[in-house]
N, C-alpha and C. Protein backbone atom coordinates (compact mmCIF):
# COMPACT_ATOMS: atom_id res chain seq x y z
N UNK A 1 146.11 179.86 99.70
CA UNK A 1 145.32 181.08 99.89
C UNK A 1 144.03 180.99 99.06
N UNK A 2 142.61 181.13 99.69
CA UNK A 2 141.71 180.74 98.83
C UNK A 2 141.36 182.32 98.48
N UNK A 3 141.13 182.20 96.95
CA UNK A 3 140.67 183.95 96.45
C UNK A 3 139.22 183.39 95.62
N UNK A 4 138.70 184.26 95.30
CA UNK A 4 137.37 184.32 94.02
C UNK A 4 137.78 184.11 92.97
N UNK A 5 137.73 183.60 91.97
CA UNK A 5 137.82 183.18 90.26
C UNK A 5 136.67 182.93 89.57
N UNK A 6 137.00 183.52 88.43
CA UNK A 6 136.10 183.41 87.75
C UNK A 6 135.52 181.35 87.11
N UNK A 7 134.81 180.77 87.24
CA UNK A 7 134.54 179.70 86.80
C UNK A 7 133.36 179.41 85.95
N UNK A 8 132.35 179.90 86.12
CA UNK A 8 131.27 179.80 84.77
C UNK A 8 130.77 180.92 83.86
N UNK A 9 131.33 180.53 82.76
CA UNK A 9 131.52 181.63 81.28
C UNK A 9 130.09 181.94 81.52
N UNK A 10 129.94 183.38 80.74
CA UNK A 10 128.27 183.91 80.74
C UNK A 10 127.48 182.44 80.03
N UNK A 11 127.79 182.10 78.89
CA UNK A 11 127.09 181.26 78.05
C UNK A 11 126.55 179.60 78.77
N UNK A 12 127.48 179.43 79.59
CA UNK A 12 127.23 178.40 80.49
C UNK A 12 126.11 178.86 81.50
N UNK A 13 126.09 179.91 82.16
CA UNK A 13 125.02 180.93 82.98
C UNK A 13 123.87 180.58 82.52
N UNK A 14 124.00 181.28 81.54
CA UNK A 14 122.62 181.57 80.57
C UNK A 14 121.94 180.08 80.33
N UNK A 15 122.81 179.62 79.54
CA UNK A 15 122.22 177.98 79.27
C UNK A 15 121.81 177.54 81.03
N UNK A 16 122.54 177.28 81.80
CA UNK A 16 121.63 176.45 82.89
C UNK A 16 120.06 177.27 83.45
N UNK A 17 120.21 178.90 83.31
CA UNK A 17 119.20 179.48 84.04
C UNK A 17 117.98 179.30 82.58
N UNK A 18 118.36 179.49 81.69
CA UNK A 18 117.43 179.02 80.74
C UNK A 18 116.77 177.45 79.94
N UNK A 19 116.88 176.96 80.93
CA UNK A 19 117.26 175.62 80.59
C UNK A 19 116.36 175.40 82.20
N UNK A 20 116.40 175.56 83.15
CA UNK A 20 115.56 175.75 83.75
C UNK A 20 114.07 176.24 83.73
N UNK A 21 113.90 177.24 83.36
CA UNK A 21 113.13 178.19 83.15
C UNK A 21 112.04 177.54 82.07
N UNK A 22 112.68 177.26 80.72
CA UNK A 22 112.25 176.71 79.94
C UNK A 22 111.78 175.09 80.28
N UNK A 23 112.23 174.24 80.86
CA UNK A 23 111.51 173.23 81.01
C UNK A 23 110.40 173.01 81.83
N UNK A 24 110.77 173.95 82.84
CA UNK A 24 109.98 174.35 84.55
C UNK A 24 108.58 175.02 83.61
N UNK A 25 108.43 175.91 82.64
CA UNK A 25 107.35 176.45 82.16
C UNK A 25 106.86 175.23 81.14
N UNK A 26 107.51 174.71 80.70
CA UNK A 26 106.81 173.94 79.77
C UNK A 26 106.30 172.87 80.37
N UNK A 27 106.64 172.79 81.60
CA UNK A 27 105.75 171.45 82.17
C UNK A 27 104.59 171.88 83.14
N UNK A 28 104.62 173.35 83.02
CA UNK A 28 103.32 173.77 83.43
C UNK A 28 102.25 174.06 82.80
N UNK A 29 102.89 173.83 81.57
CA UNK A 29 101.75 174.61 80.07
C UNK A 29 101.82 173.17 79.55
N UNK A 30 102.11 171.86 80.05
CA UNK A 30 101.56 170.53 79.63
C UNK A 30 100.38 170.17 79.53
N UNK A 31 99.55 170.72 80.55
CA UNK A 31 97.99 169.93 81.03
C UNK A 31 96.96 170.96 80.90
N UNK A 32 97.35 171.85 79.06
CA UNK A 32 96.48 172.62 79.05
C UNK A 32 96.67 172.77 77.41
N UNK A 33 95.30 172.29 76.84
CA UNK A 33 95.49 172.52 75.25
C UNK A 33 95.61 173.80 75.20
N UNK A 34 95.46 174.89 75.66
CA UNK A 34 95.11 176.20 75.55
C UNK A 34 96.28 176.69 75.25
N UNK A 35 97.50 176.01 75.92
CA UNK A 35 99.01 176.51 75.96
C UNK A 35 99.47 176.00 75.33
N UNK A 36 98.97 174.97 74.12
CA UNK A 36 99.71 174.10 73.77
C UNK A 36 101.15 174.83 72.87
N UNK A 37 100.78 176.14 72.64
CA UNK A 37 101.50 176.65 71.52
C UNK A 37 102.96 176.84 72.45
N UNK A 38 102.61 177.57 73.70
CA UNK A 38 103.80 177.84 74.62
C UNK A 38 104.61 176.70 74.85
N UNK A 39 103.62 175.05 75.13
CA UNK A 39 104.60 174.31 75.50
C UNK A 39 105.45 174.20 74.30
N UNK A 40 104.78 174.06 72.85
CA UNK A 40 105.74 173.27 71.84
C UNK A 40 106.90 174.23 72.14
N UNK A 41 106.88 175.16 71.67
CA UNK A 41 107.94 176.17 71.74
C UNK A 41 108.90 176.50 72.92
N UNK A 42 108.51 176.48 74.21
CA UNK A 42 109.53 176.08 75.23
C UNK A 42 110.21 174.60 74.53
N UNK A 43 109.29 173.43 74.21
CA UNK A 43 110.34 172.42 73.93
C UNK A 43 111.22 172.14 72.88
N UNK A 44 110.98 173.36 72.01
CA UNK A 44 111.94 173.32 70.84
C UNK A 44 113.18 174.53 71.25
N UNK A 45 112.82 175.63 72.05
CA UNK A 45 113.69 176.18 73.02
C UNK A 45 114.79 175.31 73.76
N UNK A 46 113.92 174.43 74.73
CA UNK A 46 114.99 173.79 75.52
C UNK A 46 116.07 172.58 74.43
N UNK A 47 115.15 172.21 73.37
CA UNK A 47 116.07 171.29 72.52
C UNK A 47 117.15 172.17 71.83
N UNK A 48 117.23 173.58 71.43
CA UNK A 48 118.28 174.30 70.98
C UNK A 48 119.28 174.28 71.97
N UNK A 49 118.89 174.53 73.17
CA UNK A 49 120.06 175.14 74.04
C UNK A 49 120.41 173.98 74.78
N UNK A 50 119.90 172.42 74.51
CA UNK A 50 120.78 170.98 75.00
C UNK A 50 121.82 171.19 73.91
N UNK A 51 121.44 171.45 72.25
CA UNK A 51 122.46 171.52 71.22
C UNK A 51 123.33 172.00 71.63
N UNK A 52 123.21 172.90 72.09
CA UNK A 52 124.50 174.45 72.21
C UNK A 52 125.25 173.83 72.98
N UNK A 53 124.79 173.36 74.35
CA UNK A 53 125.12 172.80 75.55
C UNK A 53 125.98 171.57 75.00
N UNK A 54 125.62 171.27 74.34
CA UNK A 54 126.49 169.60 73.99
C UNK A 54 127.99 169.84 73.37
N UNK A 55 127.78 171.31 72.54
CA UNK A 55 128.26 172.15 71.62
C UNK A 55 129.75 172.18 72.38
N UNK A 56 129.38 173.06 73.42
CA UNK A 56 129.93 174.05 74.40
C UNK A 56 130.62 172.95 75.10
N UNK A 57 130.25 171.87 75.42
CA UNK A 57 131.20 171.04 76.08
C UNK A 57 132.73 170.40 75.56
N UNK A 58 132.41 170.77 74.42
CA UNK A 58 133.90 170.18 73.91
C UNK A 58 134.38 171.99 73.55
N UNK A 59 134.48 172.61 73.51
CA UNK A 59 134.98 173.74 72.32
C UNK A 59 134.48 175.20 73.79
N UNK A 60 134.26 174.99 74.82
CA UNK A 60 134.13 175.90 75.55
C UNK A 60 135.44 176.17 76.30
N UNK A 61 134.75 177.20 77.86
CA UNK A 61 135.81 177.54 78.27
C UNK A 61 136.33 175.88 79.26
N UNK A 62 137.50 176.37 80.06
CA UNK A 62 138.14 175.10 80.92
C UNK A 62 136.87 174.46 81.72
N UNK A 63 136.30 175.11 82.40
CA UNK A 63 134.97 174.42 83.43
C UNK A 63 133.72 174.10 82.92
N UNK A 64 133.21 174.32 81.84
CA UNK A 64 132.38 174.04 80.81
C UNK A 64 132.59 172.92 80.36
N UNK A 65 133.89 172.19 79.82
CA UNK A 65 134.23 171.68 78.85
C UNK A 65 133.71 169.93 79.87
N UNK A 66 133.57 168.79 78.97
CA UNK A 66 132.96 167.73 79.71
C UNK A 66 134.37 167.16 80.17
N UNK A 67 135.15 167.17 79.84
CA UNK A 67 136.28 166.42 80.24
C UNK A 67 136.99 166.93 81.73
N UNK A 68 136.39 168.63 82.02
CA UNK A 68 136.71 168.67 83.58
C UNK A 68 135.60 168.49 84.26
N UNK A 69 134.83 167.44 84.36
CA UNK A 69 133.67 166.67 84.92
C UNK A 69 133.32 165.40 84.60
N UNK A 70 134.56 165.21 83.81
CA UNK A 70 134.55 163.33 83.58
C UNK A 70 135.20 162.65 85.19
N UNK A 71 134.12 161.73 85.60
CA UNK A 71 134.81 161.15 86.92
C UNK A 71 134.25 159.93 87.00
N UNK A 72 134.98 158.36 87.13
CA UNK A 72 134.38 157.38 87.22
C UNK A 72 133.52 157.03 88.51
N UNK A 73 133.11 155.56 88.26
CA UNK A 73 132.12 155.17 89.57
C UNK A 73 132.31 154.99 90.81
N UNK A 74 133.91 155.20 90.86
CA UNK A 74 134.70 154.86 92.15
C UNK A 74 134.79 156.21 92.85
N UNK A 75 135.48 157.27 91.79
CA UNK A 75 135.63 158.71 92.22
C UNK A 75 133.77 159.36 92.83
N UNK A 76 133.13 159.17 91.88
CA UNK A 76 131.74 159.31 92.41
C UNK A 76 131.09 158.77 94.09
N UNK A 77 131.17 157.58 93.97
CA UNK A 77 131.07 156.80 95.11
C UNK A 77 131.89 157.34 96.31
N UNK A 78 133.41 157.91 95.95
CA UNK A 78 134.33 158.33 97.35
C UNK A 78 133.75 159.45 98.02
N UNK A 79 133.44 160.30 96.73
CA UNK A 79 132.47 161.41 97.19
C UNK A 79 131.46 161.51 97.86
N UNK A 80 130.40 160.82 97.72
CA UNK A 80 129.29 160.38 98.27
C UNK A 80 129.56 160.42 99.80
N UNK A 81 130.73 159.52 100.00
CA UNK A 81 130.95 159.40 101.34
C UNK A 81 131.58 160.31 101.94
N UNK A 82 132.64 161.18 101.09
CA UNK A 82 132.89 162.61 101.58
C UNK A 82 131.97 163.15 102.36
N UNK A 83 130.92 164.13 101.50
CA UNK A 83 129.47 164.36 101.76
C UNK A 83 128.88 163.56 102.83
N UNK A 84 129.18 162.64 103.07
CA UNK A 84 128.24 161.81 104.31
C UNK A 84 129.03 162.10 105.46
N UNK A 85 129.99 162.27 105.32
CA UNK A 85 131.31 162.38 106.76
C UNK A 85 131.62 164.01 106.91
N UNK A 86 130.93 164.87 106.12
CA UNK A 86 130.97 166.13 106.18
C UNK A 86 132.05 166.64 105.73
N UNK A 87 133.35 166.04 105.28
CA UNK A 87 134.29 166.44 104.48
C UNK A 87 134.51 166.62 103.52
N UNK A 88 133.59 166.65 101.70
CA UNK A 88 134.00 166.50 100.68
C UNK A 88 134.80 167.49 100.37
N UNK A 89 135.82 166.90 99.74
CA UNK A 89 136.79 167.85 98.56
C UNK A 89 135.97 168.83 97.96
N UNK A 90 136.80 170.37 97.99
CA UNK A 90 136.19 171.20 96.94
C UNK A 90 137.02 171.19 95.69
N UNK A 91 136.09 170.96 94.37
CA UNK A 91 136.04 171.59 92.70
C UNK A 91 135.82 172.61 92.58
N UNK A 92 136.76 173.59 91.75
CA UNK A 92 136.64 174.78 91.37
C UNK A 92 135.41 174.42 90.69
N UNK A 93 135.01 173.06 89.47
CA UNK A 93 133.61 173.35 89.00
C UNK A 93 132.75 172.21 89.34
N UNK A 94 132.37 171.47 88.12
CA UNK A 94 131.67 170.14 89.33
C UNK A 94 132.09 169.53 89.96
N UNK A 95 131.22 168.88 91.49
CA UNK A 95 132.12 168.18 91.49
C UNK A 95 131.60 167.03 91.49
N UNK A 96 132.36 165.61 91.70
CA UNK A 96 131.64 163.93 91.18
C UNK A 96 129.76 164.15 91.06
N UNK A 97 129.32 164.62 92.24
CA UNK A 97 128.32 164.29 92.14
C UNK A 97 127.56 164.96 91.24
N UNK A 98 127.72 166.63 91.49
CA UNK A 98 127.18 167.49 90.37
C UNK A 98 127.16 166.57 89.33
N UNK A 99 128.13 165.97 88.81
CA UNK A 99 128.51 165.92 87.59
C UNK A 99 127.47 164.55 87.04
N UNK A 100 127.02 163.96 87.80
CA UNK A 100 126.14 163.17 87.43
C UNK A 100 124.63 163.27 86.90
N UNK A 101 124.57 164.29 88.27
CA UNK A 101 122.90 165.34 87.82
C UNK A 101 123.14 166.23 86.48
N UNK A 102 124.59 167.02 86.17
CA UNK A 102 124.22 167.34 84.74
C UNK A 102 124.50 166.36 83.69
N UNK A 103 125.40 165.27 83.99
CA UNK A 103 124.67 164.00 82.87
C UNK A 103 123.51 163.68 82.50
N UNK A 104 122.54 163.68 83.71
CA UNK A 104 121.27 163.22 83.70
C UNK A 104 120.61 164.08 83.28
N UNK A 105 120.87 165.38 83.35
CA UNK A 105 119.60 166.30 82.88
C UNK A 105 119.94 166.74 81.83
N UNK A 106 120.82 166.54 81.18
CA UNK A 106 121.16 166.81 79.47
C UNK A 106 120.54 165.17 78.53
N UNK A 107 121.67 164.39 79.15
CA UNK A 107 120.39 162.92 78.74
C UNK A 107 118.92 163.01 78.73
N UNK A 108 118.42 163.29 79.87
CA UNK A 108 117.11 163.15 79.60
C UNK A 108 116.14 164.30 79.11
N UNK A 109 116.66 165.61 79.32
CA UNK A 109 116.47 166.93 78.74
C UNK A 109 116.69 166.68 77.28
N UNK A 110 117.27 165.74 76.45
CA UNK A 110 117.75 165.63 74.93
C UNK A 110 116.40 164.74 74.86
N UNK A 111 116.43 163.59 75.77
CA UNK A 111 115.56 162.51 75.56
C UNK A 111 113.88 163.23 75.44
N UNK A 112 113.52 163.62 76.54
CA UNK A 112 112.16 164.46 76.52
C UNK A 112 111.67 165.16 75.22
N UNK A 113 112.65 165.85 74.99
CA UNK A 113 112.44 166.84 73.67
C UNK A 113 112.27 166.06 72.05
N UNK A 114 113.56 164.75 72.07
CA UNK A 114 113.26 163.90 70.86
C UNK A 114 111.79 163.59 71.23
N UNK A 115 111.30 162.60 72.14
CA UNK A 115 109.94 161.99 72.07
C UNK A 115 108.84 162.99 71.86
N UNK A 116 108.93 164.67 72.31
CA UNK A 116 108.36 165.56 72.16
C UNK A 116 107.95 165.69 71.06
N UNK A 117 108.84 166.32 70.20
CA UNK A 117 108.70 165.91 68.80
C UNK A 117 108.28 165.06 68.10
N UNK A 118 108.50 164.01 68.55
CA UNK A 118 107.74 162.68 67.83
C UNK A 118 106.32 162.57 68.22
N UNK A 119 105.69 163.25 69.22
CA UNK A 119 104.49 163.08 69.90
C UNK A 119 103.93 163.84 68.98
N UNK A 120 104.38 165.04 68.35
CA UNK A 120 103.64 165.91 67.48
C UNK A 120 103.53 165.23 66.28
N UNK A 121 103.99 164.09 65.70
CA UNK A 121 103.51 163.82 64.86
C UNK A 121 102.14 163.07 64.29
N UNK A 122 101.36 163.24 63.15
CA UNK A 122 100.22 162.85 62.92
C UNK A 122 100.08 161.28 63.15
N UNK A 123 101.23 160.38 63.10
CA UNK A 123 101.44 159.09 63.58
C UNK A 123 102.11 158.71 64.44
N UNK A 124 102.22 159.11 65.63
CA UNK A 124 102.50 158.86 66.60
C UNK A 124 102.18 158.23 67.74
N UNK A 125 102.68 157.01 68.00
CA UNK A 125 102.67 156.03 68.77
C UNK A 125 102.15 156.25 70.12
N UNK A 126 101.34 155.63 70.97
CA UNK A 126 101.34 155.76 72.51
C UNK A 126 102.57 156.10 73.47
N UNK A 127 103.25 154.97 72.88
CA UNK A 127 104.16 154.60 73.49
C UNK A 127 105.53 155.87 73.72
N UNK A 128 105.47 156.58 72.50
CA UNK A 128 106.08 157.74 72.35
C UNK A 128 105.67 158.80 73.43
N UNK A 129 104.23 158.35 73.46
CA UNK A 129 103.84 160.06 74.15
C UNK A 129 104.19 159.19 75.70
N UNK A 130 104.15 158.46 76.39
CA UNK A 130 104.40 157.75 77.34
C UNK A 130 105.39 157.90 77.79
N UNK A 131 106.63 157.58 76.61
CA UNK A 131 107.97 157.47 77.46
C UNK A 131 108.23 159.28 77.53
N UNK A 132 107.73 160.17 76.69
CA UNK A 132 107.69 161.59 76.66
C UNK A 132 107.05 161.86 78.55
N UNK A 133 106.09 161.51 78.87
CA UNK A 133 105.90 162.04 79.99
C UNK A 133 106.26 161.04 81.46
N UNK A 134 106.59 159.96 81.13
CA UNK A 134 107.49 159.16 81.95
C UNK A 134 109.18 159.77 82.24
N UNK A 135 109.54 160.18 81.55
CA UNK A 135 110.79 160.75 81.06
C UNK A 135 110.73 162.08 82.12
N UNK A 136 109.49 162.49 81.61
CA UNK A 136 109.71 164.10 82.65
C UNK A 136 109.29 164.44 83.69
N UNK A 137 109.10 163.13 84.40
CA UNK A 137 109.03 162.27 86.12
C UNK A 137 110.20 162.13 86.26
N UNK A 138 111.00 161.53 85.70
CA UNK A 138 112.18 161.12 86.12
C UNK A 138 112.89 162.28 86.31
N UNK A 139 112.47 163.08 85.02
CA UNK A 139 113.67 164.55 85.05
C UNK A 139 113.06 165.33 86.69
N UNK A 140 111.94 165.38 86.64
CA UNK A 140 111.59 166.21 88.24
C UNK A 140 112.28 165.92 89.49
N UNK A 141 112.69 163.92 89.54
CA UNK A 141 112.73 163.51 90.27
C UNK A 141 114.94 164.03 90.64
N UNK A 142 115.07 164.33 89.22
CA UNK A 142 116.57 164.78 89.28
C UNK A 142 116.89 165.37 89.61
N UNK A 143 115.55 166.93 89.33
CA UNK A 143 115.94 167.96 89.66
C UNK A 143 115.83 168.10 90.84
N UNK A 144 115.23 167.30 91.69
CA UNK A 144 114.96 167.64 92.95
C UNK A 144 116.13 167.09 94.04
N UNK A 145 116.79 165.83 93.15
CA UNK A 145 117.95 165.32 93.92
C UNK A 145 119.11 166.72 93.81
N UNK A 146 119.34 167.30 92.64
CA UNK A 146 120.32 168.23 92.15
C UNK A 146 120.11 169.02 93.18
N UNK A 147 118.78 169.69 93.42
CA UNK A 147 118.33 170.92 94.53
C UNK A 147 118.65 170.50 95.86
N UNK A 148 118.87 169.49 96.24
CA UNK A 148 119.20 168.73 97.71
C UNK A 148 120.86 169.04 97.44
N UNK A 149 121.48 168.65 96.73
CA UNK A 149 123.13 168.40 96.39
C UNK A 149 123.29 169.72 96.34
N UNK A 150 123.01 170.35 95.75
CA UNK A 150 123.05 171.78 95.70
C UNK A 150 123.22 172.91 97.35
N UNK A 151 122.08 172.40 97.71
CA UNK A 151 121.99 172.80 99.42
C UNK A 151 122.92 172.34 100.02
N UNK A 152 123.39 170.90 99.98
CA UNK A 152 124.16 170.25 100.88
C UNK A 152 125.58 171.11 100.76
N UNK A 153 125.78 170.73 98.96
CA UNK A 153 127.43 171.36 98.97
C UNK A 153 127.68 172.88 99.48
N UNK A 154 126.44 173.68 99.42
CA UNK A 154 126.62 175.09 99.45
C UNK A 154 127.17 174.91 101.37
N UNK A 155 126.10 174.25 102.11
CA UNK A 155 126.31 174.33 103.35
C UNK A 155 127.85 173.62 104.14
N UNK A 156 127.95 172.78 103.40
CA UNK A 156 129.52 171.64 103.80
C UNK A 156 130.51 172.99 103.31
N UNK A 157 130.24 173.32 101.73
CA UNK A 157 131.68 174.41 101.72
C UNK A 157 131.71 175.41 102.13
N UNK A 158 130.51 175.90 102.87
CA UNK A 158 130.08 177.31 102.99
C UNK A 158 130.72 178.47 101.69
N UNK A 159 129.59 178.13 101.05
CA UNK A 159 129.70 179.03 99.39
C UNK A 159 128.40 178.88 98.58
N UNK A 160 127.61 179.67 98.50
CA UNK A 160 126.42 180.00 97.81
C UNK A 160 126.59 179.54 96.32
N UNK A 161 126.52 178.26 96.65
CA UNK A 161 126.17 177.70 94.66
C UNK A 161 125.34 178.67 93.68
N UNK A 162 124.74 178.81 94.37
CA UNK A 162 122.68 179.24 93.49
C UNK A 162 123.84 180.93 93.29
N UNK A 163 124.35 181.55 93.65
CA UNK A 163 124.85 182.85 93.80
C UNK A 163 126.14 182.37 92.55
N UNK A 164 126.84 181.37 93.19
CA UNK A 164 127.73 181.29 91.86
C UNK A 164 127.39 181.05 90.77
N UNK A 165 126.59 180.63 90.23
CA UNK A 165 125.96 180.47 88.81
C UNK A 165 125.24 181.65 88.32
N UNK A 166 125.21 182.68 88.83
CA UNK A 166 124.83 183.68 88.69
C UNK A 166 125.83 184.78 88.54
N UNK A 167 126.87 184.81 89.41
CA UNK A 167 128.05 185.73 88.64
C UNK A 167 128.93 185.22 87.99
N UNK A 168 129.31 183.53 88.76
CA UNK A 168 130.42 182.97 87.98
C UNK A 168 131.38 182.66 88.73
N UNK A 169 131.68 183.38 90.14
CA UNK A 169 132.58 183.26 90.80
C UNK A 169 132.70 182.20 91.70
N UNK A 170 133.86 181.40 91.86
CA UNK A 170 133.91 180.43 93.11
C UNK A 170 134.90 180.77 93.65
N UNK A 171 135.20 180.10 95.47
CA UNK A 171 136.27 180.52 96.03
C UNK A 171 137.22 178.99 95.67
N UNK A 172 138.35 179.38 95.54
CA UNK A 172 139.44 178.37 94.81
C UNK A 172 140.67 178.80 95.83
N UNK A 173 141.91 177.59 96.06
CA UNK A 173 143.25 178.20 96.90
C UNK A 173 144.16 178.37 95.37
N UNK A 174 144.26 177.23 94.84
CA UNK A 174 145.28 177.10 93.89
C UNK A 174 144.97 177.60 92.44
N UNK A 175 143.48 176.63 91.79
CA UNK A 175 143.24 176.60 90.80
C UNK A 175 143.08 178.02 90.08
N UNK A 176 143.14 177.74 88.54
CA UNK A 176 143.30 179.18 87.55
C UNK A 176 142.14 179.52 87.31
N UNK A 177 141.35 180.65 87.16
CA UNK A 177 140.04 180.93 86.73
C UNK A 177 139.83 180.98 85.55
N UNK A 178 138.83 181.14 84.55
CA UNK A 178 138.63 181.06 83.00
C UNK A 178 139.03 182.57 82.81
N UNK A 179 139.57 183.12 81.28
CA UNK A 179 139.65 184.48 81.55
C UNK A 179 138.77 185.06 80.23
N UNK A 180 137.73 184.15 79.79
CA UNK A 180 137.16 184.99 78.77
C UNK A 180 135.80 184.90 79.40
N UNK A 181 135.03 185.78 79.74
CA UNK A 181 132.99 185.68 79.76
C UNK A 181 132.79 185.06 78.83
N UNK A 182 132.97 185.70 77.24
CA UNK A 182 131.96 185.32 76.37
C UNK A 182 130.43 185.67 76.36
N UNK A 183 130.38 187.23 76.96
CA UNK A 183 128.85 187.63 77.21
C UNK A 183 128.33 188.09 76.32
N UNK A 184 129.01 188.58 74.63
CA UNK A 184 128.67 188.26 73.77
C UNK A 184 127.94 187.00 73.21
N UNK A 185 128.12 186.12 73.60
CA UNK A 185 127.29 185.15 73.15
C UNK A 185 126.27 184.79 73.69
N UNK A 186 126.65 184.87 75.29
CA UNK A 186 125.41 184.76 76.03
C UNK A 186 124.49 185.88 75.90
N UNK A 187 124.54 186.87 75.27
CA UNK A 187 123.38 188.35 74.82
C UNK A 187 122.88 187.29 73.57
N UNK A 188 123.49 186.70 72.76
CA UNK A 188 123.44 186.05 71.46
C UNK A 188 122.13 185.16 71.80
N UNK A 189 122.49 184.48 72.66
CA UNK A 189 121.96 183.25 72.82
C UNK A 189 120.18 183.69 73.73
N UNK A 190 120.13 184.78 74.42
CA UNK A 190 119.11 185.25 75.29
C UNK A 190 117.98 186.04 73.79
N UNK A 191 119.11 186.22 73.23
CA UNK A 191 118.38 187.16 72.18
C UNK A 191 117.61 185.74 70.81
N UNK A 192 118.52 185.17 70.47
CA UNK A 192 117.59 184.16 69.76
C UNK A 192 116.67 183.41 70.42
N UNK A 193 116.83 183.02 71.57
CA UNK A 193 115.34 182.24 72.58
C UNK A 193 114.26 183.60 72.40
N UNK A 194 113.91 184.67 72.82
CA UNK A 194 113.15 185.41 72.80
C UNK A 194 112.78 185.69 71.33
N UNK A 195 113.54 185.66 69.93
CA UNK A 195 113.26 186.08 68.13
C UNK A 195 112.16 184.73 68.05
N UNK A 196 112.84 183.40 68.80
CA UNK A 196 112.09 182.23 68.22
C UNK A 196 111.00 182.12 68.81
N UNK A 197 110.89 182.54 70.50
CA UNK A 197 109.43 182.66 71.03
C UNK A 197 108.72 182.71 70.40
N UNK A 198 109.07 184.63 70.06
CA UNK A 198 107.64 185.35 69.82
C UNK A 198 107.67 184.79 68.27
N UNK A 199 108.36 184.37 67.43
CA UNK A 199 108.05 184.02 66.51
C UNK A 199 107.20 182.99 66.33
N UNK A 200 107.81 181.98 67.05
CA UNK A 200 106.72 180.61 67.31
C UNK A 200 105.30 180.14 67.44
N UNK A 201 105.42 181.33 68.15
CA UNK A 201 104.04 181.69 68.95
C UNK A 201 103.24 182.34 67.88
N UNK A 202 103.87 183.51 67.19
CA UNK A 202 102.60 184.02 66.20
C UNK A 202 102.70 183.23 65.12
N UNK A 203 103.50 182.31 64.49
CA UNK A 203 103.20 181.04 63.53
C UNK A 203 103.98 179.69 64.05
N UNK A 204 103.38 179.32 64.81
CA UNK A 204 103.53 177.73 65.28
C UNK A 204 103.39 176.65 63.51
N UNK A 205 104.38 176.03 64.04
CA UNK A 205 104.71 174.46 63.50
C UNK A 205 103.76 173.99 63.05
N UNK A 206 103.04 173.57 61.85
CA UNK A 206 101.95 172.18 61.89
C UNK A 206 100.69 173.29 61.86
């Protein structure tokens, strides 16, 4: 019997829609000294909430946690072809493939932000600021595969992904749903990105 369950804690919510938001603006406030203050600060934003995110993967709720989205190259690969034959298996949370695009965009979302940082420094290498904006080609190029995977799975399972990450709910037959929000933290977590903004912003770094 397939019912609704709950599957992504508020704090998981929050982190992907902000985590979006924040990189998506900071790579628009790249190619403008004028903004420079907005970008640093989106990228010390998005580097808090990869922390949290890394945090949250071991010590979160069940669908959060990295170990129900650990899947090798074989399980990945079967999938693929699921998806190609119009049959893939449904995951209450990621599933193989998801699970690769949020490897990749925490890897290179961590990666962007270290070289970021290092770009701000008074000795800082070419090569730094290079692999910094080489890096966030690649990340576009992820996000755009994720936004395709995204469409595909919503349409194969008929179930509004972009809608579930937003309340939380997926349709499941068997599996157990998480039973804590944790929207305390996610108020926590919305509320320190906005203290450090505006703080940032009226005394920036350096």
């Amino acid at each position: 019997m397939v019912r609704r369950i709950l599957v992504w804690d508020v704090p998981t919510r929050v982190f992907h829609w902000l985590q979006a938001l924040s990189f998506g603006v900071a790579y628009l406030t790249a190619f403008s000294e004028r903004m420079r203050n907005y970008h640093v600060a989106l990228g010390y934003i998005l580097l808090g909430l990869i922390v949290f995110r890394l945090l949250w993967g071991f010590v979160g709720t069940r669908y959060a946690r990295f170990r129900s989205f650990l899947f090798n190259p074989k399980e990945i690969f079967s999938y693929l072809l699921t998806m190609v034959k119009g049959r893939p298996a449904h995951y209450p949370g990621h599933n193989p493939a998801g699970s690769v695009s949020v490897w990749l965009l925490l890897a290179l979302g961590l990666f962007i932000c270290v070289t970021g940082v290092l770009a701000l420094q008074d000795d800082a290498s070419d090569l730094v600021v290079e692999l910094h904006g080489l890096a966030t080609n690649v990340m576009l190029g992820v996000i755009a595969l994720h936004l395709v995977g995204v469409l595909m799975s919503s349409l194969l399972h008929r179930e509004n992904l972009v809608r579930s990450m937003f309340s939380g709910l997926k349709s499941a037959e068997s599996e157990k749903g998480i039973h804590h929000h944790y929207g305390w933290l996610g108020v926590l977590m919305v509320i320190a990105v906005v203290v450090f903004w505006f703080a940032y912003v009226k005394h920036p770094l350096g």
